[in-house]
PDB file of N, CA and C in Angstrom:
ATOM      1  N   UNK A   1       0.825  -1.188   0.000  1.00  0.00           N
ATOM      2  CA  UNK A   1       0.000   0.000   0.000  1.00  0.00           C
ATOM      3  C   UNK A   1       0.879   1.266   0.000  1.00  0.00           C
ATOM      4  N   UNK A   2       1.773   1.072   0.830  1.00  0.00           N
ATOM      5  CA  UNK A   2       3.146   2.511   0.833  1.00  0.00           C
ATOM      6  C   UNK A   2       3.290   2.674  -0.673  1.00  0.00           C
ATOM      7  N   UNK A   3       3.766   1.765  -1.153  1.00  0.00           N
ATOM      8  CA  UNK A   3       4.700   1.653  -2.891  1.00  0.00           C
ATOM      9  C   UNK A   3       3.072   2.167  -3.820  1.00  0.00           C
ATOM     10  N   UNK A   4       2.137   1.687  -3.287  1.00  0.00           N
ATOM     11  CA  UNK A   4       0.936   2.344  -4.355  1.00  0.00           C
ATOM     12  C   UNK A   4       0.775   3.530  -3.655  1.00  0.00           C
ATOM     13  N   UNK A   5       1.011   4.597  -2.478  1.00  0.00           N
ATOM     14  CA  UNK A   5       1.033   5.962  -2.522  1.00  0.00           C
ATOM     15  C   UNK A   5       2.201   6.419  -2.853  1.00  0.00           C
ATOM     16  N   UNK A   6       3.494   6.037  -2.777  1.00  0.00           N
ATOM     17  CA  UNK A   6       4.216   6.862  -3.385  1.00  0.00           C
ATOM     18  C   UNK A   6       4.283   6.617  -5.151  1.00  0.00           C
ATOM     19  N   UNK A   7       3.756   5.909  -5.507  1.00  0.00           N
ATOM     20  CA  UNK A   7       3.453   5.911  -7.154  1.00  0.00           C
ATOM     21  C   UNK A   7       3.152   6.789  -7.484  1.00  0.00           C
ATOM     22  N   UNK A   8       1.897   6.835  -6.389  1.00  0.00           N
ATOM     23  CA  UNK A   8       0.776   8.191  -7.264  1.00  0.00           C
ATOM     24  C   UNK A   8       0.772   9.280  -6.509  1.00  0.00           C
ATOM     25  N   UNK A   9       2.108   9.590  -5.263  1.00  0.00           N
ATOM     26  CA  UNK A   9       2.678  10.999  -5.577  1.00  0.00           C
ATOM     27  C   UNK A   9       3.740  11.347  -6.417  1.00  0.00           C
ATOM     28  N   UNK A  10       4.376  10.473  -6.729  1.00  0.00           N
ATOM     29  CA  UNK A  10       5.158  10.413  -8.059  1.00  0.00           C
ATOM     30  C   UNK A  10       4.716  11.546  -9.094  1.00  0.00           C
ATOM     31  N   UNK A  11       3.377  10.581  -9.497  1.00  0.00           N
ATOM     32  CA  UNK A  11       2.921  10.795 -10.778  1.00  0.00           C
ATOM     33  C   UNK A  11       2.100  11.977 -10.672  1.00  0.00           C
ATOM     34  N   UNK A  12       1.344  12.168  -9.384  1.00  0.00           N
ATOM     35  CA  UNK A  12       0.727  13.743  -9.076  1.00  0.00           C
ATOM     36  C   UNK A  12       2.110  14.757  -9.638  1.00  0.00           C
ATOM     37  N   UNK A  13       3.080  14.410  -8.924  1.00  0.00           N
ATOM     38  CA  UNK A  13       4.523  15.645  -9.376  1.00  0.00           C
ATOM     39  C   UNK A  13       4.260  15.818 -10.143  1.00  0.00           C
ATOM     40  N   UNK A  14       4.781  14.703 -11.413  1.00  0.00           N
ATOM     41  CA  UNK A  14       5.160  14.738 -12.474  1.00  0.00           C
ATOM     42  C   UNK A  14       3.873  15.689 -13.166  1.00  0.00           C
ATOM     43  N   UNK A  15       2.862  15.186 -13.131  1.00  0.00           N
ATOM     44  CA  UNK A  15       1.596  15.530 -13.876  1.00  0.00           C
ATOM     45  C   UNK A  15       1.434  17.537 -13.431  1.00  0.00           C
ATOM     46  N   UNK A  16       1.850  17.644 -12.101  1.00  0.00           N
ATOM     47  CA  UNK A  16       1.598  19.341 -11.847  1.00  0.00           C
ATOM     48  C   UNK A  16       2.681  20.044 -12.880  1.00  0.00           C
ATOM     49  N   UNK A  17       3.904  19.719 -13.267  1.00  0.00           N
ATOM     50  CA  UNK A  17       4.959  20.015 -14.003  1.00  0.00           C
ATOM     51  C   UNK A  17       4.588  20.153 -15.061  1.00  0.00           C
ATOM     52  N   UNK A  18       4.078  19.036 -15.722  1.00  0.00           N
ATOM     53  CA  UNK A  18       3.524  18.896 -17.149  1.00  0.00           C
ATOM     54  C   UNK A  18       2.937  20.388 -17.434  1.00  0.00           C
ATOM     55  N   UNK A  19       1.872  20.257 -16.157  1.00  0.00           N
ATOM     56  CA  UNK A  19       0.488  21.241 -16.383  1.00  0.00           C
ATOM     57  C   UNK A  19       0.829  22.618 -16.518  1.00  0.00           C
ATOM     58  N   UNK A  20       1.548  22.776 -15.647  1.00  0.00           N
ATOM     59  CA  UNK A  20       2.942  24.060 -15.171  1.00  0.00           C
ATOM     60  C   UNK A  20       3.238  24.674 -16.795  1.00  0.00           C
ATOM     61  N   UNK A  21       4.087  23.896 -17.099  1.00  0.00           N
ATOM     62  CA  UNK A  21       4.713  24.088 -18.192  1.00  0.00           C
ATOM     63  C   UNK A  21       3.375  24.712 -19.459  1.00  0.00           C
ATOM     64  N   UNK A  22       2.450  23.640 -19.633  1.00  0.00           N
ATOM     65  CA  UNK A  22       1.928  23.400 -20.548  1.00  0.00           C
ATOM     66  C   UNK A  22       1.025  25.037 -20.573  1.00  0.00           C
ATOM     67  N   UNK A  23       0.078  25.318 -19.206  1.00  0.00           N
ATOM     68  CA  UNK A  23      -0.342  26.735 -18.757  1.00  0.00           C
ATOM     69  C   UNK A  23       0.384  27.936 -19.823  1.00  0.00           C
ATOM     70  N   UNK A  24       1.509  28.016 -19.094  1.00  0.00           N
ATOM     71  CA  UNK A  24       2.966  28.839 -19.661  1.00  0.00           C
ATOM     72  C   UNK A  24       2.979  28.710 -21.092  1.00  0.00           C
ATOM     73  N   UNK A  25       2.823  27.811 -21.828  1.00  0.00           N
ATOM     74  CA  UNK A  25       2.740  27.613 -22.904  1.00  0.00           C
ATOM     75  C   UNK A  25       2.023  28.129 -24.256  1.00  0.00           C
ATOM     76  N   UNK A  26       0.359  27.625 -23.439  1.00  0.00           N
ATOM     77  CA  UNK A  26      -0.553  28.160 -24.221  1.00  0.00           C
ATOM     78  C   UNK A  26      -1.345  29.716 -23.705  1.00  0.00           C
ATOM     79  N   UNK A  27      -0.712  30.272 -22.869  1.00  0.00           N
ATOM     80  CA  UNK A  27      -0.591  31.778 -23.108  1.00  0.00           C
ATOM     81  C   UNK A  27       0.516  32.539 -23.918  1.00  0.00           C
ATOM     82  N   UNK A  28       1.754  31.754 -23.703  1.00  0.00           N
ATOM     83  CA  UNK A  28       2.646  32.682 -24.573  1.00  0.00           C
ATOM     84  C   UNK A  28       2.343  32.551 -26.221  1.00  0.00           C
ATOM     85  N   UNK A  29       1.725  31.369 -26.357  1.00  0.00           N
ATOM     86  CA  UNK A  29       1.094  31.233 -27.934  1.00  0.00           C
ATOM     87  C   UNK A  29       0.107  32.378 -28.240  1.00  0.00           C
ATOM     88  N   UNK A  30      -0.261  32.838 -27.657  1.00  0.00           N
ATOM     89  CA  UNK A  30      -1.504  33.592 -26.910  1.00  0.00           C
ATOM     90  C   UNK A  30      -0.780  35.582 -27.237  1.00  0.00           C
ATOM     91  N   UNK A  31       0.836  35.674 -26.709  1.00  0.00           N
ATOM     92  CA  UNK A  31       1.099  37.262 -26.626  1.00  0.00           C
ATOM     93  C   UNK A  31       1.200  37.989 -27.981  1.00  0.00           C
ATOM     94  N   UNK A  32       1.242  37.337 -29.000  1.00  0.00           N
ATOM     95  CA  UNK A  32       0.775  37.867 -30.493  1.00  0.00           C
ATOM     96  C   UNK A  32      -0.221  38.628 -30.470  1.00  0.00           C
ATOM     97  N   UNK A  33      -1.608  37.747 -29.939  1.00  0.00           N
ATOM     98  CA  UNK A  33      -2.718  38.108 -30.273  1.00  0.00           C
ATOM     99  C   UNK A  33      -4.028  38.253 -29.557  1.00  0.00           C
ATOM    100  N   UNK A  34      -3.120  38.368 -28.072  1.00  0.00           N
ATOM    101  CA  UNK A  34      -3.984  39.012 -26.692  1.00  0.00           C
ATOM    102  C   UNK A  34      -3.883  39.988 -26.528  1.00  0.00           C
ATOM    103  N   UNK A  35      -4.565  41.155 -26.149  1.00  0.00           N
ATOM    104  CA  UNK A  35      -4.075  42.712 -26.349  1.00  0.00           C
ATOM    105  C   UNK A  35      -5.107  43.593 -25.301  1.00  0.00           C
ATOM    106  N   UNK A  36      -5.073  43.386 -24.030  1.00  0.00           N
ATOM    107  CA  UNK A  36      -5.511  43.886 -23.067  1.00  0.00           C
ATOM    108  C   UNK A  36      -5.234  44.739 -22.271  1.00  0.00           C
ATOM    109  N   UNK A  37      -5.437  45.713 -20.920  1.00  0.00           N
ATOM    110  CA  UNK A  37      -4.658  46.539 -20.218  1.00  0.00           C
ATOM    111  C   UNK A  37      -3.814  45.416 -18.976  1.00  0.00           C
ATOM    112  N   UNK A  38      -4.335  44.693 -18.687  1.00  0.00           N
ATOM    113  CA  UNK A  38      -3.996  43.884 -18.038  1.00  0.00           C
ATOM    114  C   UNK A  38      -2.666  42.408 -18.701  1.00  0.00           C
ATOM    115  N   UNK A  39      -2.469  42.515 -19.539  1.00  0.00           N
ATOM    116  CA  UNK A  39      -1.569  41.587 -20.409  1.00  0.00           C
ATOM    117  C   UNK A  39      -0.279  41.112 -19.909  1.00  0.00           C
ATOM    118  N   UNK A  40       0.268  42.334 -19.379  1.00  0.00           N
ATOM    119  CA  UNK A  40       1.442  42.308 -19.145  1.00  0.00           C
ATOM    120  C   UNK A  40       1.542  41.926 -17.300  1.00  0.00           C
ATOM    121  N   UNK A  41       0.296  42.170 -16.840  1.00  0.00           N
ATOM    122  CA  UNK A  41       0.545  41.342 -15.316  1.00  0.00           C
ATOM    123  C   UNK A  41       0.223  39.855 -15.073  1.00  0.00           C
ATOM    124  N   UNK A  42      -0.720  39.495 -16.317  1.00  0.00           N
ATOM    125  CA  UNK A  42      -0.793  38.222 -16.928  1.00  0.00           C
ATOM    126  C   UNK A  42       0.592  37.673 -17.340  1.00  0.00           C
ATOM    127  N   UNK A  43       1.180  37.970 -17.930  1.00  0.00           N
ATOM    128  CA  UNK A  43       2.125  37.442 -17.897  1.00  0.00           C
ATOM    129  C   UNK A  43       3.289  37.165 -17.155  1.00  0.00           C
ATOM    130  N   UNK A  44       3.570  37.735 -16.271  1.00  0.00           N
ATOM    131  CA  UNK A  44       4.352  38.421 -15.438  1.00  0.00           C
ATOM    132  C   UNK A  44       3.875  37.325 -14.322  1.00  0.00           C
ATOM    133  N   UNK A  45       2.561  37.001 -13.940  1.00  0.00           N
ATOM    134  CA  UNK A  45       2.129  36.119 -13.402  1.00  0.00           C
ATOM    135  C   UNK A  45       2.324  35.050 -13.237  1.00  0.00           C
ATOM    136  N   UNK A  46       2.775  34.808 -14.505  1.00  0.00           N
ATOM    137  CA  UNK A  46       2.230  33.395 -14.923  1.00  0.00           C
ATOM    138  C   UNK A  46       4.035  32.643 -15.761  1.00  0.00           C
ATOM    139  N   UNK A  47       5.026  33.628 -14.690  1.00  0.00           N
ATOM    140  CA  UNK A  47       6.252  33.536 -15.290  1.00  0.00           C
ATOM    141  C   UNK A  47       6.737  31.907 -13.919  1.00  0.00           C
ATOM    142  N   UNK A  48       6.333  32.657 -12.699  1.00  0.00           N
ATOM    143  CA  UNK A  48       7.007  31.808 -12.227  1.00  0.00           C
ATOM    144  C   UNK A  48       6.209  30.294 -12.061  1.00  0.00           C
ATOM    145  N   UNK A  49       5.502  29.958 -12.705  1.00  0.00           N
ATOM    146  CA  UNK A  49       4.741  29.111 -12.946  1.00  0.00           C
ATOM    147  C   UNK A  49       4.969  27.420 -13.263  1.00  0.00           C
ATOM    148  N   UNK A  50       6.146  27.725 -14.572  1.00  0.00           N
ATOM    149  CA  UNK A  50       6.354  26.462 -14.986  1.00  0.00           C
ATOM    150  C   UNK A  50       7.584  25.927 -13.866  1.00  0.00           C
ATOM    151  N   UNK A  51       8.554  27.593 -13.099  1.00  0.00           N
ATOM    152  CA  UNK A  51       9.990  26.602 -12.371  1.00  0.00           C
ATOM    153  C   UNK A  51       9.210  26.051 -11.425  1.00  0.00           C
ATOM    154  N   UNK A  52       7.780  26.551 -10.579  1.00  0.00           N
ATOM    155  CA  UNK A  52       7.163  26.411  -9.572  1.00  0.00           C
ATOM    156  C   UNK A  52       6.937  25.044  -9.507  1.00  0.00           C
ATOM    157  N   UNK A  53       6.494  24.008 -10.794  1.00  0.00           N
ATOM    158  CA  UNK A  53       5.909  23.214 -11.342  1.00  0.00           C
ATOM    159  C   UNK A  53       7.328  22.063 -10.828  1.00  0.00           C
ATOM    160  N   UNK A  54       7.923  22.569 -11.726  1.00  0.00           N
ATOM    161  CA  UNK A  54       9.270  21.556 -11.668  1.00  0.00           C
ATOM    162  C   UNK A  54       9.925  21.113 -10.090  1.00  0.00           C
ATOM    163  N   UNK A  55       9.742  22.433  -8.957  1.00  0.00           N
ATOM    164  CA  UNK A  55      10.071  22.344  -7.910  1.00  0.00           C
ATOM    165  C   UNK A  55       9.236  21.299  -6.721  1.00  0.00           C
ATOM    166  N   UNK A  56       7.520  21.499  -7.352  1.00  0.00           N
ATOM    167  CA  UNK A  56       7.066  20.437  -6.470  1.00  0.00           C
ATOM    168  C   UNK A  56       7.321  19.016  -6.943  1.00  0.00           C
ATOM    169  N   UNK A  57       7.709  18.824  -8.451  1.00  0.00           N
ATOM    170  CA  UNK A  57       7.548  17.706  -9.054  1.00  0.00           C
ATOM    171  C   UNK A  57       9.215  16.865  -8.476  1.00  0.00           C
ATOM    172  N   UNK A  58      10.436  18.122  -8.059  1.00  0.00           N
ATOM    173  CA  UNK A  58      11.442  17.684  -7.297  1.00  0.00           C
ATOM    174  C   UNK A  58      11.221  16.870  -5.922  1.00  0.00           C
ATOM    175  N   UNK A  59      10.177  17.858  -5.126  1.00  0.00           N
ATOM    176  CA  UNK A  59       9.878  17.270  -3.831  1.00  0.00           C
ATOM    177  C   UNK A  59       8.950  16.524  -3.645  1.00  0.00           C
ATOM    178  N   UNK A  60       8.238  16.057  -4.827  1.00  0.00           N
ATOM    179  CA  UNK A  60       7.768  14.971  -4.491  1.00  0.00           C
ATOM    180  C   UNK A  60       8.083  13.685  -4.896  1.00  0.00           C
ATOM    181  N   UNK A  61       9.119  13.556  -5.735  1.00  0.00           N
ATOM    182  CA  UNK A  61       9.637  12.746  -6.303  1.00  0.00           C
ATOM    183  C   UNK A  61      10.931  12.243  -4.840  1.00  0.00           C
ATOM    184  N   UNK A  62      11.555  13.248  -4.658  1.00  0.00           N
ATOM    185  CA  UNK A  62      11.868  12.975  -3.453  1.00  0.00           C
ATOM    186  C   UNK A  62      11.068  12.080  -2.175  1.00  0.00           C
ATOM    187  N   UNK A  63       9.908  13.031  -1.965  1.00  0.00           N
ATOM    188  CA  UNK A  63       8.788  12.554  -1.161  1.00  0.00           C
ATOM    189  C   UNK A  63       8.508  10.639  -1.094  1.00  0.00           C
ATOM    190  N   UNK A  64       8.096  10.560  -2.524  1.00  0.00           N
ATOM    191  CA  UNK A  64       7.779   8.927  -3.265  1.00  0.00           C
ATOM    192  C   UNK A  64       9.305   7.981  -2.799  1.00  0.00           C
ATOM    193  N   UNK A  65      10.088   8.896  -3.210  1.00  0.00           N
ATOM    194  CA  UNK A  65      11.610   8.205  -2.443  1.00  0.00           C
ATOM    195  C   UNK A  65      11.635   7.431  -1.176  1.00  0.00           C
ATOM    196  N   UNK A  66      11.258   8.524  -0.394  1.00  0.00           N
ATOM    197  CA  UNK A  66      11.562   8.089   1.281  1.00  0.00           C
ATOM    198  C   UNK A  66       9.945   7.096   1.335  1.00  0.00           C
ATOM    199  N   UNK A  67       9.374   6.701   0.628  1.00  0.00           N
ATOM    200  CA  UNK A  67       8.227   6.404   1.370  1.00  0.00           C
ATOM    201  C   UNK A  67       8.108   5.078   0.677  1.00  0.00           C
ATOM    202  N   UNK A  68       9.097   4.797  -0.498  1.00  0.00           N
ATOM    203  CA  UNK A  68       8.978   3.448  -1.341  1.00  0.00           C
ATOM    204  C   UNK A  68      10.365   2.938  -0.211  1.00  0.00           C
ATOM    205  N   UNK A  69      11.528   3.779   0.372  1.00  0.00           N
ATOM    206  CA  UNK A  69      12.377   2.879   1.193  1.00  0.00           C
ATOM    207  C   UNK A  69      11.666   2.716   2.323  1.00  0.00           C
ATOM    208  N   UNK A  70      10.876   3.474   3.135  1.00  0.00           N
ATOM    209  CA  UNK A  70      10.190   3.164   4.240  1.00  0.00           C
ATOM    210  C   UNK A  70       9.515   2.259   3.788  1.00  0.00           C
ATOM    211  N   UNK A  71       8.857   1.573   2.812  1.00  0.00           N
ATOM    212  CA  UNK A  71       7.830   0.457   2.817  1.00  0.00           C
ATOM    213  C   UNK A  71       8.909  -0.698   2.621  1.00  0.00           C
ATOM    214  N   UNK A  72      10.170  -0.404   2.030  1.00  0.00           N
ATOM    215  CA  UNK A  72      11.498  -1.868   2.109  1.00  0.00           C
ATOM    216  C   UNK A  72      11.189  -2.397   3.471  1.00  0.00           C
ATOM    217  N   UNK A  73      11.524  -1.116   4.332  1.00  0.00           N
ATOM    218  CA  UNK A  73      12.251  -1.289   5.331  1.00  0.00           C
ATOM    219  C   UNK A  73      11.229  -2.016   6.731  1.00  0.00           C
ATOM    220  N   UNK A  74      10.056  -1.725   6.645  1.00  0.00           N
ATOM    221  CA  UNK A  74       9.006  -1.904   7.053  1.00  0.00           C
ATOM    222  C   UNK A  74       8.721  -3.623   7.057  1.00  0.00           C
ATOM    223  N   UNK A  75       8.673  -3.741   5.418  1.00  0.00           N
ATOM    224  CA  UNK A  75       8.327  -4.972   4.472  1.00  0.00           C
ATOM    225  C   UNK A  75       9.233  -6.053   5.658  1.00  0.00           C
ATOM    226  N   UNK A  76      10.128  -6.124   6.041  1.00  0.00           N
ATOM    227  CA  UNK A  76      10.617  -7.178   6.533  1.00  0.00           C
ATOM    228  C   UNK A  76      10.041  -7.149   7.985  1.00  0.00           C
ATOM    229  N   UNK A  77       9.908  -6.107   8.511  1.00  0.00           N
ATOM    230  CA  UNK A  77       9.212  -6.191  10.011  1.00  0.00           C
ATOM    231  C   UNK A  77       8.395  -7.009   9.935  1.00  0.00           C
TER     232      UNK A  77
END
């Protein structure tokens, strides 16, 4: 049961990163031909977004770490 939650905080990381990125993405496809007063705090916003992404997807990958050796370590108790 440990090794099936740290899977799927694994894959929660991974998946917020994706999303992170992907956000970031399809607005900057977007600064051509968005043209608002507000544009530029939109963006500005939405800068620290994708490292934000990558940073939880670090600590939880970490996270899934300690919790797949805690279930080793456990497993023989």
């Amino acid at each position: 049961m440990l090794e099936w939650h740290a899977s799927r905080l694994r894959t929660a990381g991974q998946q917020m990163e994706e999303t992170g990125g992907d956000i970031v993405q399809a607005w900057e496809g977007l600064t051509s031909c968005y043209s608002a007063p507000e544009a530029q705090t939109l963006h500005e916003a939405l800068d620290p977004v994708a490292p934000q992404g990558v940073e939880v997807n670090t600590a939880t990958e970490r996270a899934a770490g300690a919790l797949e050796d805690f279930a080793e370590t456990v497993r023989e108790i």
